[in-house]
C-alpha atoms as a PDB file:
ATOM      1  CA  UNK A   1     -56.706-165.595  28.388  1.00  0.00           C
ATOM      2  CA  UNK A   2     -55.813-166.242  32.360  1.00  0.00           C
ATOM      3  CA  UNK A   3     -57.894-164.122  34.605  1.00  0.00           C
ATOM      4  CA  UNK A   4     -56.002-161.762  36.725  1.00  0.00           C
ATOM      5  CA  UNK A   5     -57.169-160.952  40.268  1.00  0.00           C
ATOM      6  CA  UNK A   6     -55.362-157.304  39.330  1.00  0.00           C
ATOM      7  CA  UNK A   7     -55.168-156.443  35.499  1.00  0.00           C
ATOM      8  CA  UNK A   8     -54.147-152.925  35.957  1.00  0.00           C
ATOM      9  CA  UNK A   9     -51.060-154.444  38.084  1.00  0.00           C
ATOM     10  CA  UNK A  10     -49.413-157.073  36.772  1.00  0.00           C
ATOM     11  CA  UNK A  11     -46.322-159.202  38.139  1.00  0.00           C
ATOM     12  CA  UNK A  12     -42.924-158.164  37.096  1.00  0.00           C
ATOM     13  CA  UNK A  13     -41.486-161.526  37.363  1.00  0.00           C
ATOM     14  CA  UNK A  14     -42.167-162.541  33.906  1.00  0.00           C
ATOM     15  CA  UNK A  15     -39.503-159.244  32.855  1.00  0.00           C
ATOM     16  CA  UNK A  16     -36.715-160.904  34.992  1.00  0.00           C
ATOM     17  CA  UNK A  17     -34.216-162.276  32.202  1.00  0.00           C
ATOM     18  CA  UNK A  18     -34.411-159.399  29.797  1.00  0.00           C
ATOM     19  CA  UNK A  19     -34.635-156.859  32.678  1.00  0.00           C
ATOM     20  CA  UNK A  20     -31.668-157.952  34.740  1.00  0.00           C
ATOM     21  CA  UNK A  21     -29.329-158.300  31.047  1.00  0.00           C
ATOM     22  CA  UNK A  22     -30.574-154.879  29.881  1.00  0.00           C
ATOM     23  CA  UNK A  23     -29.745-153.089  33.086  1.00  0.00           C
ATOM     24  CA  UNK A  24     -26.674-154.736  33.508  1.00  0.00           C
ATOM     25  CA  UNK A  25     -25.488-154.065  30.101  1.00  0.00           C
ATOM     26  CA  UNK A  26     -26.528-150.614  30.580  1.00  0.00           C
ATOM     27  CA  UNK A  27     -24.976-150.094  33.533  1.00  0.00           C
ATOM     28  CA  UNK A  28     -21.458-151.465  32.347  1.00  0.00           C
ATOM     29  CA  UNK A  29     -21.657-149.811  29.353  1.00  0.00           C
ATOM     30  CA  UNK A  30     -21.978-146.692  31.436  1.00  0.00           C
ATOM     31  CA  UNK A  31     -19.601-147.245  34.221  1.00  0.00           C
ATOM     32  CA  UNK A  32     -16.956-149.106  32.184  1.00  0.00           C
ATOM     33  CA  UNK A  33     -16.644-146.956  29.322  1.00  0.00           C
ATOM     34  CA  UNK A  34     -16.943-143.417  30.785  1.00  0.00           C
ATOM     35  CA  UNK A  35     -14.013-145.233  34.006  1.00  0.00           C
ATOM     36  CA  UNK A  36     -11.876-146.073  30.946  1.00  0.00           C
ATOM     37  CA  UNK A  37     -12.177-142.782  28.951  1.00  0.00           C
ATOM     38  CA  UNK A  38     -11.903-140.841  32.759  1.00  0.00           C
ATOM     39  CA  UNK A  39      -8.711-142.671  32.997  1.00  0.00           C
ATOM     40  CA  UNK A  40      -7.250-142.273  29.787  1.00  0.00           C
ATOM     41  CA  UNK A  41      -8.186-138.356  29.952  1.00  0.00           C
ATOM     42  CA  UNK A  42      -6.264-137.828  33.546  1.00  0.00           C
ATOM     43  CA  UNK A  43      -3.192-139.491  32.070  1.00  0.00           C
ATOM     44  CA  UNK A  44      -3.201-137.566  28.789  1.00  0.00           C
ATOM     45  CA  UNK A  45      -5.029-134.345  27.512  1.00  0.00           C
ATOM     46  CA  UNK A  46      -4.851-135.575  24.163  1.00  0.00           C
ATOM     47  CA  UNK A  47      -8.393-135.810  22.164  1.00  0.00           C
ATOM     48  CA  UNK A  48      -7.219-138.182  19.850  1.00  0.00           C
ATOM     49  CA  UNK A  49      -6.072-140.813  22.352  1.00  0.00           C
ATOM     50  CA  UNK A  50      -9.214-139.973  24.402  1.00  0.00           C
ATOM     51  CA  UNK A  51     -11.841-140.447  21.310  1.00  0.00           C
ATOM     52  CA  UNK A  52     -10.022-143.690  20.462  1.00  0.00           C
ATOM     53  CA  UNK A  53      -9.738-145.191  24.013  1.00  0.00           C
ATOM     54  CA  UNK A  54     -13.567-144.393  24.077  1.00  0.00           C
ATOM     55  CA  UNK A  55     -14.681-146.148  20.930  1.00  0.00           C
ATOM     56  CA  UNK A  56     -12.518-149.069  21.677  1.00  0.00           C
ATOM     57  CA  UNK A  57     -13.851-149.704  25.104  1.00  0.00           C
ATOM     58  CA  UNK A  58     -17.608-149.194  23.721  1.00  0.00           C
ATOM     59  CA  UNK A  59     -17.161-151.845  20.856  1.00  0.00           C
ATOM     60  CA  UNK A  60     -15.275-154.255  22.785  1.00  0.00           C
ATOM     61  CA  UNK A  61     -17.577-154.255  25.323  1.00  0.00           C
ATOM     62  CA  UNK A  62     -20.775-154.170  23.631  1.00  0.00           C
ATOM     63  CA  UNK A  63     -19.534-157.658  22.087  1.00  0.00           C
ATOM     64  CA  UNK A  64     -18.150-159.117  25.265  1.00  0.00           C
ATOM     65  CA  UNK A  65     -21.186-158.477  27.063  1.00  0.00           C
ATOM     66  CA  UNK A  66     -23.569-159.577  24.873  1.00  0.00           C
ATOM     67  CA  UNK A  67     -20.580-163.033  24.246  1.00  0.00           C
ATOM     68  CA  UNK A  68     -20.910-163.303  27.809  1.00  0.00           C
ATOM     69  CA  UNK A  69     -24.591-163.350  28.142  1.00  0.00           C
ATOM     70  CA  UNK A  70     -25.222-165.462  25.999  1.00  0.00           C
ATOM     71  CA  UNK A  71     -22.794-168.102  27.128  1.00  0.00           C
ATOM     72  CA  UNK A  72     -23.697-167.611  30.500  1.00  0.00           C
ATOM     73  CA  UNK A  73     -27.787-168.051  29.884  1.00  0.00           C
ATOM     74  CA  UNK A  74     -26.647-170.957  27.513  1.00  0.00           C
ATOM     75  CA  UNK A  75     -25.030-172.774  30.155  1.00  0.00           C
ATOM     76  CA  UNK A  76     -28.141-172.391  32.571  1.00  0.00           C
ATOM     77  CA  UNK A  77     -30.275-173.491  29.791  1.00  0.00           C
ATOM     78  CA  UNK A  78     -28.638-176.099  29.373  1.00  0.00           C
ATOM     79  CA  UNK A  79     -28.862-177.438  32.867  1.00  0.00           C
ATOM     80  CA  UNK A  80     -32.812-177.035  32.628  1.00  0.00           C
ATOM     81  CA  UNK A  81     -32.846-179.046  29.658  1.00  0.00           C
ATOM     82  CA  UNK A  82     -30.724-181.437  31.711  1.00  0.00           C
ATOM     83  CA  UNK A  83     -33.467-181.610  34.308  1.00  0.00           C
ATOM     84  CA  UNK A  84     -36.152-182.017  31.956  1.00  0.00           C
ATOM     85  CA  UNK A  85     -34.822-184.799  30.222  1.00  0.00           C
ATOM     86  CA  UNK A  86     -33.955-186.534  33.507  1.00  0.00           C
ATOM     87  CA  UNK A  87     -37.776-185.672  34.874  1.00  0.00           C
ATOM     88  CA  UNK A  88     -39.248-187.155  31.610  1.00  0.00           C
ATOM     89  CA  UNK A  89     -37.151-190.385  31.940  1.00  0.00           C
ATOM     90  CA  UNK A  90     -38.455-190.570  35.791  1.00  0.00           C
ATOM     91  CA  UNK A  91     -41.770-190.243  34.303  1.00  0.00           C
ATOM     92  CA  UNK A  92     -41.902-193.077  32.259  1.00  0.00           C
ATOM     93  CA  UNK A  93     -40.208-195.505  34.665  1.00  0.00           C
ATOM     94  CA  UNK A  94     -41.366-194.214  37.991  1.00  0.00           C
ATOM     95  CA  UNK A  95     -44.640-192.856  37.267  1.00  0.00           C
ATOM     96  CA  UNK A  96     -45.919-193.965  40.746  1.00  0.00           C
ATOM     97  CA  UNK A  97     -42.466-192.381  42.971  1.00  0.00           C
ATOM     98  CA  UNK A  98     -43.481-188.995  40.675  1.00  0.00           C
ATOM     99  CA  UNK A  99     -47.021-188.986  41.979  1.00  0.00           C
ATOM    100  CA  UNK A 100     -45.799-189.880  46.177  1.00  0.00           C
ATOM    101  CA  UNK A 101     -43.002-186.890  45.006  1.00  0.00           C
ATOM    102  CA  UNK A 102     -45.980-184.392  43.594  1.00  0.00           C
ATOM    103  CA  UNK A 103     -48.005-185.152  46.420  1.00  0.00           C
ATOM    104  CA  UNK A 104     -45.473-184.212  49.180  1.00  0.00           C
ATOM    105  CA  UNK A 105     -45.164-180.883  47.321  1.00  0.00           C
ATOM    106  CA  UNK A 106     -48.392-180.311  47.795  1.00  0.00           C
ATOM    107  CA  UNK A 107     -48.492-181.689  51.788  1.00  0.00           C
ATOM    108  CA  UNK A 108     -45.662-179.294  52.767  1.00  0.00           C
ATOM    109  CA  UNK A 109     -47.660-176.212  50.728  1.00  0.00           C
ATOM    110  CA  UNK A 110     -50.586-176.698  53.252  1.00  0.00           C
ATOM    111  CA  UNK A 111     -52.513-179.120  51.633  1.00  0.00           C
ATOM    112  CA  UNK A 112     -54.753-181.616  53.260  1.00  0.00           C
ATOM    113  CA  UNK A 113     -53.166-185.442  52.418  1.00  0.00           C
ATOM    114  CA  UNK A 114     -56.626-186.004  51.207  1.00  0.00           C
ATOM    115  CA  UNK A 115     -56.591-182.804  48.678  1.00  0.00           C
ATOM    116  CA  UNK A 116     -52.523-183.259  47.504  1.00  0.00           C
ATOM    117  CA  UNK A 117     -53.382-186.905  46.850  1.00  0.00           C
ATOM    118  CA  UNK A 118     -56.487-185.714  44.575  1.00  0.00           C
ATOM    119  CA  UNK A 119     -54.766-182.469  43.134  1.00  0.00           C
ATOM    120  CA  UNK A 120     -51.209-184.556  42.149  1.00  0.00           C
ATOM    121  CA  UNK A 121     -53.336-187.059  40.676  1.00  0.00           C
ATOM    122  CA  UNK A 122     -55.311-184.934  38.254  1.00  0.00           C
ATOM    123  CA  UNK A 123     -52.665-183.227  37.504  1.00  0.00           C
ATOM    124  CA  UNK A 124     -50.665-186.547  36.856  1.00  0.00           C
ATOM    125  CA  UNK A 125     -53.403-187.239  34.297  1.00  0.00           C
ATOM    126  CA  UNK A 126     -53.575-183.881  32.503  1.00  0.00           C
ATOM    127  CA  UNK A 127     -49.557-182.925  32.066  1.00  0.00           C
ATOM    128  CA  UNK A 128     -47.162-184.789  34.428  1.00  0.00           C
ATOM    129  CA  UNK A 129     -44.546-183.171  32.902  1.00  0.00           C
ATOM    130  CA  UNK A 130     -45.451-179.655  33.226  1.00  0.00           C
ATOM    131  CA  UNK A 131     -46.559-180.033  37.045  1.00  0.00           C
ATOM    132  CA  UNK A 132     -43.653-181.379  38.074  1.00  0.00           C
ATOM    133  CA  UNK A 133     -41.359-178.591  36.070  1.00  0.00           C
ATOM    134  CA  UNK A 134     -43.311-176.081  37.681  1.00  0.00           C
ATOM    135  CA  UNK A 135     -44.104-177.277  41.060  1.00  0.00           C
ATOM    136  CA  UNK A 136     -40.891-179.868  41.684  1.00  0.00           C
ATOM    137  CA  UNK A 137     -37.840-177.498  39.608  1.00  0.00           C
ATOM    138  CA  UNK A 138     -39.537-174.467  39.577  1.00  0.00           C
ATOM    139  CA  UNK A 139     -39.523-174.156  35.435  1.00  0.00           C
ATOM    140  CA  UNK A 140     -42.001-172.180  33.593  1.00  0.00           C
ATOM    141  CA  UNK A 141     -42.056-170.688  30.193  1.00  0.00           C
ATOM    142  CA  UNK A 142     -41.880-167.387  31.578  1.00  0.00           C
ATOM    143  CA  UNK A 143     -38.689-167.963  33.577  1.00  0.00           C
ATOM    144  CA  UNK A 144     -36.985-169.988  31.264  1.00  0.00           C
ATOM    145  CA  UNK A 145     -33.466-169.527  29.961  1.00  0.00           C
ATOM    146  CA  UNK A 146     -33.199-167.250  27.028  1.00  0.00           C
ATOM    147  CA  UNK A 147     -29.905-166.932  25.600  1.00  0.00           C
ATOM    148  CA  UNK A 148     -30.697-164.786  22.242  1.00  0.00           C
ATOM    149  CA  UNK A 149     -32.411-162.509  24.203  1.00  0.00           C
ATOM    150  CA  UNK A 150     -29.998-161.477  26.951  1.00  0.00           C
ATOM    151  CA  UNK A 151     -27.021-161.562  24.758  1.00  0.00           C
ATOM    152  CA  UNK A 152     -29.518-158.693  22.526  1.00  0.00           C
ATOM    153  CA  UNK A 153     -30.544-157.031  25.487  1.00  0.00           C
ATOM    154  CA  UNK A 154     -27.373-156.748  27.165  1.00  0.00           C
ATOM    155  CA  UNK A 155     -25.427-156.175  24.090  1.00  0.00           C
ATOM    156  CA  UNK A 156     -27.818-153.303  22.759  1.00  0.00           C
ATOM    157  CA  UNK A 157     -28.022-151.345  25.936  1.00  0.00           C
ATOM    158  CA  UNK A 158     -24.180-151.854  26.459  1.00  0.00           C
ATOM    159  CA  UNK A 159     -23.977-149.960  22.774  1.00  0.00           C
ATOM    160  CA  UNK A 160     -26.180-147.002  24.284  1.00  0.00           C
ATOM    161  CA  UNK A 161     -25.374-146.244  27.423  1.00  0.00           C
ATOM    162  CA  UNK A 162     -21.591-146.384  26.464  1.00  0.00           C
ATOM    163  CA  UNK A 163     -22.124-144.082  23.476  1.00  0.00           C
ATOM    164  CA  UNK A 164     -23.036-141.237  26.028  1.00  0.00           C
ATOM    165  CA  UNK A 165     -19.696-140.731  27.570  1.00  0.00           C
ATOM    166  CA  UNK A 166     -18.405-140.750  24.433  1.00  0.00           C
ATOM    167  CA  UNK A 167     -19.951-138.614  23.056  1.00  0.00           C
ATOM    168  CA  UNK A 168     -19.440-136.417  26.148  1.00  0.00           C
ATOM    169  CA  UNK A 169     -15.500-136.538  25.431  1.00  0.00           C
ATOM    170  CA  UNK A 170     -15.822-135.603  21.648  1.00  0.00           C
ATOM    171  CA  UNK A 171     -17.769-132.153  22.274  1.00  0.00           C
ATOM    172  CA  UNK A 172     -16.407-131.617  25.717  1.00  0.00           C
ATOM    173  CA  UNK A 173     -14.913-127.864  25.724  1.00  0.00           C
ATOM    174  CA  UNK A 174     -10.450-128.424  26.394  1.00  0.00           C
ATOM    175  CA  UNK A 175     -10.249-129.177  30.053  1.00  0.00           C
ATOM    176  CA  UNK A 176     -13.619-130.219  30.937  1.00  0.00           C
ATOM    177  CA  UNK A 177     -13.339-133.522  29.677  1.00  0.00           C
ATOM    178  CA  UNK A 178     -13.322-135.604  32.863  1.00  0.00           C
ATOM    179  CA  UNK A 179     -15.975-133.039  34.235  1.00  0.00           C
ATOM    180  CA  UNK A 180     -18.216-133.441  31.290  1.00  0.00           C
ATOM    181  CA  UNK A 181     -18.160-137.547  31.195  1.00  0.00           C
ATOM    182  CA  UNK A 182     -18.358-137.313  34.776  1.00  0.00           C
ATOM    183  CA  UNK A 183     -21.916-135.289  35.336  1.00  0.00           C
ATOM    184  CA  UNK A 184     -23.285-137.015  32.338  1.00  0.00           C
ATOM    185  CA  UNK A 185     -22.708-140.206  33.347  1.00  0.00           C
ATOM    186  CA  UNK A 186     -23.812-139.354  36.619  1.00  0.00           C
ATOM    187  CA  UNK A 187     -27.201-138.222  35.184  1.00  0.00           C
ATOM    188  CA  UNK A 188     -27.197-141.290  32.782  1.00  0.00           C
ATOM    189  CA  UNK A 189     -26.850-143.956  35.758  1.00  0.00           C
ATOM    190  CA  UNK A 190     -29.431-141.963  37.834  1.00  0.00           C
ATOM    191  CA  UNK A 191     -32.063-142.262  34.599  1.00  0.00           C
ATOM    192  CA  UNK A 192     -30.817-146.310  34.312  1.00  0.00           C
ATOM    193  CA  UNK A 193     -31.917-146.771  37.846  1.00  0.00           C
ATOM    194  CA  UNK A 194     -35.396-145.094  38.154  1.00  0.00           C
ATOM    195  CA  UNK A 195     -36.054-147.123  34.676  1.00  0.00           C
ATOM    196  CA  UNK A 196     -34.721-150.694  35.866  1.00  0.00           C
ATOM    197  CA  UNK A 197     -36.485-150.186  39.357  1.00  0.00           C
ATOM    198  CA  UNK A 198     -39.822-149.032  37.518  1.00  0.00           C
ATOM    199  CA  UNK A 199     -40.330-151.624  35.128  1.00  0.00           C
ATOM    200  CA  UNK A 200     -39.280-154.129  37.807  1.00  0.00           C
ATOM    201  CA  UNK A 201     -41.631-153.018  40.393  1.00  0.00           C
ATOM    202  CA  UNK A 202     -39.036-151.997  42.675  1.00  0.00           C
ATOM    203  CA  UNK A 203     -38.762-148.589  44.988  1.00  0.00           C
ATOM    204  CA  UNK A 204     -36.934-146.097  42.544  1.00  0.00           C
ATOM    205  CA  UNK A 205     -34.832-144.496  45.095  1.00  0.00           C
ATOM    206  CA  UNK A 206     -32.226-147.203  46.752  1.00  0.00           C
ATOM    207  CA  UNK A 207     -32.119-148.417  42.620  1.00  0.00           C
ATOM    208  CA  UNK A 208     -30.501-144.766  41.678  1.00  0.00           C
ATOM    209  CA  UNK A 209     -28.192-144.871  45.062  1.00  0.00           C
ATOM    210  CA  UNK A 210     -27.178-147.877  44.266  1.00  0.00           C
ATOM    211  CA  UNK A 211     -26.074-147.450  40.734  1.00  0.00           C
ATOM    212  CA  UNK A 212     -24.812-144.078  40.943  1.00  0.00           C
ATOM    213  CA  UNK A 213     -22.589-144.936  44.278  1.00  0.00           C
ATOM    214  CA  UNK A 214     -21.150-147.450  42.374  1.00  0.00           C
ATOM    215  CA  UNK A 215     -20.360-145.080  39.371  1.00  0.00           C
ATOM    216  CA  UNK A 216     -19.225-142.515  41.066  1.00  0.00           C
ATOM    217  CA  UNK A 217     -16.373-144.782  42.606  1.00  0.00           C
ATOM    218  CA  UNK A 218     -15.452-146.688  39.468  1.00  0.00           C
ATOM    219  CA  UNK A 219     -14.865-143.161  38.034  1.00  0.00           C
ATOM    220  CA  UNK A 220     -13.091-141.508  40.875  1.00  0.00           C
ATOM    221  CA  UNK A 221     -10.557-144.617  41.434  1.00  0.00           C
ATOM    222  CA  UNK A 222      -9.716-145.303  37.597  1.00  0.00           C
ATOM    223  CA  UNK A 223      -9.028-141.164  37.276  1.00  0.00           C
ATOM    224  CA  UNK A 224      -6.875-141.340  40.666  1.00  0.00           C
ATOM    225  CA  UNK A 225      -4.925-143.671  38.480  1.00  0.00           C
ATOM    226  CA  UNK A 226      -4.425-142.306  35.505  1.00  0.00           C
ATOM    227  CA  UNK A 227      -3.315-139.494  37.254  1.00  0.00           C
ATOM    228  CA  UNK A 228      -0.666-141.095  39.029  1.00  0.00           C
ATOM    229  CA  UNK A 229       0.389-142.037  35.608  1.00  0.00           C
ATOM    230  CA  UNK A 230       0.192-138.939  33.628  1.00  0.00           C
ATOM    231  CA  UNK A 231      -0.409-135.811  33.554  1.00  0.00           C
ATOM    232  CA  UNK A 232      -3.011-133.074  35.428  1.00  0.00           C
ATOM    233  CA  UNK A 233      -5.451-131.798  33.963  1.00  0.00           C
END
């Protein structure tokens, strides 16, 4: 097990691919679904059109994002895999223009020529290829690519963030519908925030500014339009 200077505070860094899909997702599903229902309900008072509008937009999004994840992540995967194939290659016919290349790393970190030359050597002999992923692209296990898992992340939290302003609309009393998807997304986007910026190790507040501002005007300009285009309510 590696030591840790600070056990009871760990980096967050590690949580980066998973974290940014599943607040994303969350976040669209929010924003998206409860925008499209908000507009659909300031066109037309109708429940029927509403509920359907609703459970289209939170199925077909659900799958896009977690299509588009995955597609996306698979694409940056693929140019790691790219790199590593090109760095083992290098390797094996330029063993000594990897060492100069790991030992300049090291110079322009602070090291001593003396100490880069030793600790790029050593290194060299113990797992070439792993120093210079880390060190020379920046590549660990930890901040690899994962498509599966964004695509699940940002497809699952899509699913339940977008089911609450659905719900909202179905059990909304007659002519509180916009009001009633409105505060609880409101409240949803707040809770999305604090949780993103706490398991990120990030100040809470700005997080829940940020997301609800953004809410709030998705919502306010897609019910503007649907009310140019239908009906009050």
């Amino acid at each position: 097990m590696t030591p840790s200077a600070h056990p009871d505070d760990p980096h967050y860094v590690g949580r980066g691919g998973w974290l940014r899909a599943s607040v994303l997702g969350g976040n669209d599903g929010i924003i998206s679904v409860a925008s499209l229902i908000i507009g659909v309900a300031a066109a037309t008072p109708d429940p029927s059109v509403i509920a359907i509008s609703g459970v289209a937009g939170l199925v077909a999004g659900a799958l896009s994002m977690a299509a588009g994840e995955y597609i996306s992540v698979s694409a940056q995967r693929d140019s790691e895999q790219a790199d590593i194939k090109r760095e083992k290659q290098a390797l094996k016919t330029m063993p000594k223009e990897e060492l100069a290349e790991l030992t300049a790393i090291y110079k322009k970190r602070g090291l001593s020529d003396e100490t880069a030359a030793l600790v790029a050597r050593e290194l060299m002999q113990n797992d070439p290829l792993e120093a210079h992923l880390r060190d020379e692209l920046g590549l660990s296990d930890d901040l690899a690519a994962k498509p599966l898992q964004a695509a699940f992340a940002s497809g699952i939290t899509f699913t339940i963030a977008a089911a609450l302003p659905v719900i909202a609309s179905l059990i909304a009393p007659p002519g509180w519908t916009i009001y009633a998807i409105a505060l609880v997304s409101v409240i949803a986007l707040a809770i999305l925030g604090a949780t993103g910026a706490k398991l990120g190790g990030a100040p809470v507040f700005p997080a829940v500014i940020r997301v609800v501002g953004w809410g709030i005007l998705a919502m306010a300009v897609t019910a503007a339009i649907g009310s140019l285009f239908g009906v009050a309510v």
